[in-house]
Protein backbone atom coordinates (compact mmCIF):
# COMPACT_ATOMS: atom_id res chain seq x y z
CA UNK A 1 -24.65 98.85 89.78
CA UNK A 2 -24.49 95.84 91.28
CA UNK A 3 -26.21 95.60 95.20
CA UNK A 4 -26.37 92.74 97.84
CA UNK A 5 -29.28 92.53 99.72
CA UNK A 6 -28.73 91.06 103.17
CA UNK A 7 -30.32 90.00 106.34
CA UNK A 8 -28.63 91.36 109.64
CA UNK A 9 -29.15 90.82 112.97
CA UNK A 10 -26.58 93.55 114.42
CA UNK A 11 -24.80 90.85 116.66
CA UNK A 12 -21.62 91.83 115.38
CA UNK A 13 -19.95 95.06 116.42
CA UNK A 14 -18.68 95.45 113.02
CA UNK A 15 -22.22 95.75 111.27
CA UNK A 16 -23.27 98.18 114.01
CA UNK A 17 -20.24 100.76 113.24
CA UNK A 18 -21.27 100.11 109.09
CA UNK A 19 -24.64 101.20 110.00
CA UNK A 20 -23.87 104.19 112.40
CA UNK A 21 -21.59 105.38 109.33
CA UNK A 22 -24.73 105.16 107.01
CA UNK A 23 -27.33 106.85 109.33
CA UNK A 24 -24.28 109.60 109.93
CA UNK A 25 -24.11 110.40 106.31
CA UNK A 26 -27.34 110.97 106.01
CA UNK A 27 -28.55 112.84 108.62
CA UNK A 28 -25.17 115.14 108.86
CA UNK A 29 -26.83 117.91 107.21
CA UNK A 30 -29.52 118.28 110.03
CA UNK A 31 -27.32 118.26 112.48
CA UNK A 32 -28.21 114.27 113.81
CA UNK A 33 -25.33 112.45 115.43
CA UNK A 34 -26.54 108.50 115.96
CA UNK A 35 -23.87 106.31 118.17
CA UNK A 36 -23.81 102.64 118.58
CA UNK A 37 -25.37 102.66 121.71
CA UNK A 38 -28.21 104.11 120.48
CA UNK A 39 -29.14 101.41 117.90
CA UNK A 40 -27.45 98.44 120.19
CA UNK A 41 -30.04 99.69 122.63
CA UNK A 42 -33.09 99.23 119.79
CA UNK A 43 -31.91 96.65 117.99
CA UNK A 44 -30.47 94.25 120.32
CA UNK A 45 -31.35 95.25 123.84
CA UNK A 46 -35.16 95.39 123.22
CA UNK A 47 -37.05 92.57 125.93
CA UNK A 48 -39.39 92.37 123.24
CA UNK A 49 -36.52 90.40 120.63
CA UNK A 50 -34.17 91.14 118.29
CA UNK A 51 -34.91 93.65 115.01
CA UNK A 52 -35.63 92.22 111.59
CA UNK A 53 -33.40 94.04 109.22
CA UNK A 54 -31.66 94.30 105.83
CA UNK A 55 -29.00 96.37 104.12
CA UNK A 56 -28.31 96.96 100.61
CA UNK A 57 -24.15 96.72 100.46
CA UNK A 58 -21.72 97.95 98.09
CA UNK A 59 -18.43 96.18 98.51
CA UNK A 60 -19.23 95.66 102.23
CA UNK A 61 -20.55 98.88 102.81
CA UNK A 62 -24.03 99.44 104.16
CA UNK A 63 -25.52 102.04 101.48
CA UNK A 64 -29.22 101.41 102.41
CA UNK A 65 -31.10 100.42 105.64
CA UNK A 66 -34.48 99.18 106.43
CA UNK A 67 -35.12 97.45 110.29
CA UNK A 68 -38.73 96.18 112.17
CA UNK A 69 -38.41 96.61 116.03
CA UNK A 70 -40.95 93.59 117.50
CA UNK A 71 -43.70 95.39 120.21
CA UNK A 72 -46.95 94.52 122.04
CA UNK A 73 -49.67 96.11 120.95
CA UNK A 74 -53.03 95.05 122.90
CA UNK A 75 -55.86 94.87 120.18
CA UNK A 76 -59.40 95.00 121.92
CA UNK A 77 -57.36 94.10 124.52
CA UNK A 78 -55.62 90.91 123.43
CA UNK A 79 -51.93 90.98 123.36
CA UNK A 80 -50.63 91.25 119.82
CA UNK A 81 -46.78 90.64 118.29
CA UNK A 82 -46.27 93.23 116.00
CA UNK A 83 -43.41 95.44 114.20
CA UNK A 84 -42.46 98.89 113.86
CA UNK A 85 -40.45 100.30 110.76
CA UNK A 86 -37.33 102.49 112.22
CA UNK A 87 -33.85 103.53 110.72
CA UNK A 88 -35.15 103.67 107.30
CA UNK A 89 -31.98 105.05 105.16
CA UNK A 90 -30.50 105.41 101.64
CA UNK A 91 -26.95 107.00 101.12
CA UNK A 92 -28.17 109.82 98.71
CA UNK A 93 -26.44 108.33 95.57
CA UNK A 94 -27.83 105.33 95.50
CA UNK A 95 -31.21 107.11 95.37
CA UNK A 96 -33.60 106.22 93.08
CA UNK A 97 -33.09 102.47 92.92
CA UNK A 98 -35.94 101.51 95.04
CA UNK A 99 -34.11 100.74 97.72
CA UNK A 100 -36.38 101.13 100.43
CA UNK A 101 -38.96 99.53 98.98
CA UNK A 102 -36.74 96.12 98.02
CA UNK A 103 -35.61 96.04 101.74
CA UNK A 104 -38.71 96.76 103.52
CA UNK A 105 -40.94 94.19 101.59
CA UNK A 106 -37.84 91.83 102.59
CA UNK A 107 -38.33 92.64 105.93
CA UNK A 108 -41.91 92.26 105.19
CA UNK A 109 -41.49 88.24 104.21
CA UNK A 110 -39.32 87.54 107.36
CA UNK A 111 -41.82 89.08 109.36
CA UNK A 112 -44.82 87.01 107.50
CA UNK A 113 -42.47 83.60 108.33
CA UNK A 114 -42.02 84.24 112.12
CA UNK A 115 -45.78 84.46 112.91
CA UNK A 116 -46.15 88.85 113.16
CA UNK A 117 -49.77 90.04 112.92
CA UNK A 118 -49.18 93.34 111.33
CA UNK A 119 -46.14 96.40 110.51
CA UNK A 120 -46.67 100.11 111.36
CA UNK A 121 -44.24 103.31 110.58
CA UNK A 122 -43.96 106.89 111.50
CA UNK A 123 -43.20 107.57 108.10
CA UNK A 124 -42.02 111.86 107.10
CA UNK A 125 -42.82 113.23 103.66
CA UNK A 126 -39.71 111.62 102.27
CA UNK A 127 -40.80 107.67 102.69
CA UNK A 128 -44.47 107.94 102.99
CA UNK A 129 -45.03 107.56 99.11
CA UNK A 130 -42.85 104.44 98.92
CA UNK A 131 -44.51 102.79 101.60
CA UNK A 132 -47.99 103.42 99.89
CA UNK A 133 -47.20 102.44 96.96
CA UNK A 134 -44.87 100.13 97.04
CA UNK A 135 -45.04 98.39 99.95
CA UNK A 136 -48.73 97.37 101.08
CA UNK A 137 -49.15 100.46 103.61
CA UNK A 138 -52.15 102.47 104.33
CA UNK A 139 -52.36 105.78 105.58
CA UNK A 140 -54.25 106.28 109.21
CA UNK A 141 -53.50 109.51 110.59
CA UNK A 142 -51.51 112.36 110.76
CA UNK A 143 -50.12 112.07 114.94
CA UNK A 144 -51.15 115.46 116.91
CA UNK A 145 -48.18 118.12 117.54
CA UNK A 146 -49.43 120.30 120.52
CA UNK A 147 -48.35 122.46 123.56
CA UNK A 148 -49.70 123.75 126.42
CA UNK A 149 -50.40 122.84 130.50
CA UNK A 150 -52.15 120.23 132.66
CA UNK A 151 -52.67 116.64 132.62
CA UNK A 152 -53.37 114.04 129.68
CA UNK A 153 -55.70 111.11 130.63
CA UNK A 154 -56.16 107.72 129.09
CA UNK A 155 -59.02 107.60 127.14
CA UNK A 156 -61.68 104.80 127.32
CA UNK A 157 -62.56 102.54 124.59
CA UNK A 158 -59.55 102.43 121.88
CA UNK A 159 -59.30 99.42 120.01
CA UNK A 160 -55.56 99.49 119.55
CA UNK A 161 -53.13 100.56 121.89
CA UNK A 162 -49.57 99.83 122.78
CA UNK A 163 -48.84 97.10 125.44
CA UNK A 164 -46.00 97.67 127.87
CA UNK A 165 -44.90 95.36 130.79
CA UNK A 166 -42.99 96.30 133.77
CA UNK A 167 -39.85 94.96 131.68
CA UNK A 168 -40.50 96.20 128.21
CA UNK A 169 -41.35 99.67 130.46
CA UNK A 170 -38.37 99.44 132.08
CA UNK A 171 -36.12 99.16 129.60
CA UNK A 172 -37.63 102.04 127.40
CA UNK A 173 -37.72 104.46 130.54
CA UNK A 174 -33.68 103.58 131.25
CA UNK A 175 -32.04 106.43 129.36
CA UNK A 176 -31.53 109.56 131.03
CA UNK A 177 -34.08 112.27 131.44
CA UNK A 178 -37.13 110.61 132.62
CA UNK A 179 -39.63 111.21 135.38
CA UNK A 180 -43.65 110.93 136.01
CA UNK A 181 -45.76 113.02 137.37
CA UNK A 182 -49.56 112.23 138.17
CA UNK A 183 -49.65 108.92 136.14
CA UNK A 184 -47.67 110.28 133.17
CA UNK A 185 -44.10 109.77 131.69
CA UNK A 186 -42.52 112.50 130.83
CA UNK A 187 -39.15 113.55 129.96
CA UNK A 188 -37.02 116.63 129.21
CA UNK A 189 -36.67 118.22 126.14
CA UNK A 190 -35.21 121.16 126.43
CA UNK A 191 -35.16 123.63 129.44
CA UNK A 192 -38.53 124.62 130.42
CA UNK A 193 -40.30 122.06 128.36
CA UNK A 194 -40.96 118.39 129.53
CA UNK A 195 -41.89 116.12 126.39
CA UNK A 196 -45.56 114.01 127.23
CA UNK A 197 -44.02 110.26 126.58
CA UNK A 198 -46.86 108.64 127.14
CA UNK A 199 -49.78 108.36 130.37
CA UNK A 200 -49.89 104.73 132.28
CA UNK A 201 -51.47 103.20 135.45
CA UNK A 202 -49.83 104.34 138.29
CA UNK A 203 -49.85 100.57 139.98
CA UNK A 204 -47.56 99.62 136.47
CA UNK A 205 -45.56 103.15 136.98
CA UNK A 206 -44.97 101.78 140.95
CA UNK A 207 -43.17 99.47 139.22
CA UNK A 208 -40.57 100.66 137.77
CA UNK A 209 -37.95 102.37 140.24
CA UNK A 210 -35.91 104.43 137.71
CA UNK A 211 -39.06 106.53 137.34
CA UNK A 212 -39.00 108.98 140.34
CA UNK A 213 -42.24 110.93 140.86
CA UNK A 214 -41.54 114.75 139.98
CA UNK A 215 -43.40 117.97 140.23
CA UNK A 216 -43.25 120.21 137.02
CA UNK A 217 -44.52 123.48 135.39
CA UNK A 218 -42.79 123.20 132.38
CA UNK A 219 -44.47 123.64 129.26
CA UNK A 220 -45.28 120.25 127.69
CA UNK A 221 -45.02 119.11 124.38
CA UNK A 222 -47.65 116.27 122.97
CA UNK A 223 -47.48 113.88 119.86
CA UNK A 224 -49.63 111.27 119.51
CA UNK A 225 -53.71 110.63 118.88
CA UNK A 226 -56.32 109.51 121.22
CA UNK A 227 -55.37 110.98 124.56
CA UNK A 228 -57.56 113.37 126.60
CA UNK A 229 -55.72 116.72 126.13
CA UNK A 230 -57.01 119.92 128.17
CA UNK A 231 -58.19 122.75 126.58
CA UNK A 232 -54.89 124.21 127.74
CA UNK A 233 -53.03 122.73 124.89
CA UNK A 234 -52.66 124.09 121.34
CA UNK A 235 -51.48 123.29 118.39
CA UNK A 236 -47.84 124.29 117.42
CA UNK A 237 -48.20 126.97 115.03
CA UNK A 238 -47.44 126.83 111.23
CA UNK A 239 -44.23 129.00 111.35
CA UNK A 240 -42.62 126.69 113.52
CA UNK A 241 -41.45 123.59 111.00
CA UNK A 242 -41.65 120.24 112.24
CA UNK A 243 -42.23 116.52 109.95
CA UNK A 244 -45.18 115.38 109.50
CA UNK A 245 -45.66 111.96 111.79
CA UNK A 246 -47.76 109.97 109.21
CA UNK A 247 -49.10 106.83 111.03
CA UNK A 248 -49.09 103.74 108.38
CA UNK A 249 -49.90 100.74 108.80
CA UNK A 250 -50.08 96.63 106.48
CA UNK A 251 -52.16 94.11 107.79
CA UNK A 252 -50.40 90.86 107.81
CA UNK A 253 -53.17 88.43 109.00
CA UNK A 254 -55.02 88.21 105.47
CA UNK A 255 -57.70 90.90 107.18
CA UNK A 256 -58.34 88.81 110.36
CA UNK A 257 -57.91 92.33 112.68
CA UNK A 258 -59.95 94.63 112.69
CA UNK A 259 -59.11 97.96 111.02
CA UNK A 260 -57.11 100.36 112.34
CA UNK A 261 -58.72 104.31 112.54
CA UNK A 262 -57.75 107.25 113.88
CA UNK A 263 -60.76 107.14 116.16
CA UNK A 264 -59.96 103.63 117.46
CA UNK A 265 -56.56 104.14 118.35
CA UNK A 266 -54.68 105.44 121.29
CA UNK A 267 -51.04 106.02 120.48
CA UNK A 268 -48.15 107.88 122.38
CA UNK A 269 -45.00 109.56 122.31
CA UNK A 270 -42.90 106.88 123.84
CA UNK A 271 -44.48 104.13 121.81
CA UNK A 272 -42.31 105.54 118.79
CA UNK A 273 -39.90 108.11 119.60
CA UNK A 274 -36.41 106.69 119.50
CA UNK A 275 -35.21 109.72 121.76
């Protein structure tokens, strides 16, 4: 079977309906409807630029999908350009051809070329082993899954953290549903529970007027490593099934930054979740 492989940019309507039709495929099964505004709002909306991406196409059809979203991430607290794996698909039958792997080291060059210090993922059971093994990755932590009351706090001392400035915060706080409260952004997930997105300096939170202060007692929900949780949270118990959020990360500098560890690193909610 013969694929192209091909650099997109998603300027053109046309290759943002192709790739909604892909993602739908997919993810039809468990229940996932994407929309164009969703990945218009990712891919080309982002202050921080434009995604890197490639398909695989059959006959003009998008049957595999790899994209890096450009970030800030402050490492011992300099400002650092960096990417984040997201949309990661393969129509099921064209499984097996290393797909993934072919567009994401792709990605990987064009990343290398425009001057990126390093690529992260949330990878799930399914991709985890392809980005290990085939495409540079190391493993550095399993992200938290918890519940419970009270506040999360900042910690002191992380080496890597994610950077956000009153635009980049701005335009990731403009869909519907969030609020702070006390110096963190939260947002609702489902009645009664209020998702943790992330905890921020209130003079940056000031900042940003879509984000109305708000009182709450719901339940919260927390993903993420590093913060300062209360003993009032626990973690979400077995029974309840949920994907693994396996933090991975490739060096792009030659080894120039300094490794990346659970214990060093300070990572939230709303520095990955595309909700």
């Amino acid at each position: 079977m013969s694929l192209e492989i091909k650099f997109c940019d998603f300027s053109a309507e046309q290759d943002l309906t192709n790739l909604i039709a892909a993602q739908n495929e997919v993810y039809r099964q468990r229940g996932l409807k994407f929309t164009e505004k969703d990945f218009r709002y990712w891919y080309a909306e982002n202050p921080e630029g434009r995604v890197i991406a490639f398909n695989a196409l059959d006959g003009g059809r998008i049957v595999a999908h790899e994209a890096l979203v450009p970030e800030t991430m402050e490492v011992n607290g300099r400002p650092v350009r960096c990417l984040r794996s997201m949309g990661s698909v393969t129509l099921p039958q064209y499984r097996g051809q290393k797909l993934l792997s072919i567009l994401t080291n792709k990605c990987i060059e064009e990343a290398q070329k425009r001057g990126y210090e390093f690529v992260y993922g949330i990878a799930n059971g399914n991709s985890i082993h392809t980005f290990l093994k085939y495409c540079g990755f190391s493993l550095v932590c399993q992200l938290e899954v918890k519940f419970g009351f009270g506040k999360v706090r900042e910690p002191d001392g992380k080496t890597y953290r994610r950077h956000w400035s009153p635009e980049s915060l701005r335009w990731r706080t403009s869909p519907d549903g969030f609020f702070r409260s006390g110096g963190q952004v939260l947002k609702r997930f489902k009645p009664g529970v209020a998702a943790v997105m992330g905890v921020q300096d209130e003079s940056l939170l000031e900042r940003i007027p879509q984000l109305r202060k708000k009182s709450s007692l719901a339940v919260k929900l927390y993903v993420g490593t590093g913060g300062k949780l209360p003993w009032t949270f626990f973690k979400v118990p077995k029974f309840i099934k949920h994907s693994p959020f396996n933090l991975i990360f490739r060096d792009l500098t030659g080894g120039k930054l300094p490794p990346v560890t659970k214990e060093n690193l300070f990572y939230q909610l709303m520095d990955f979740d595309v909700a």
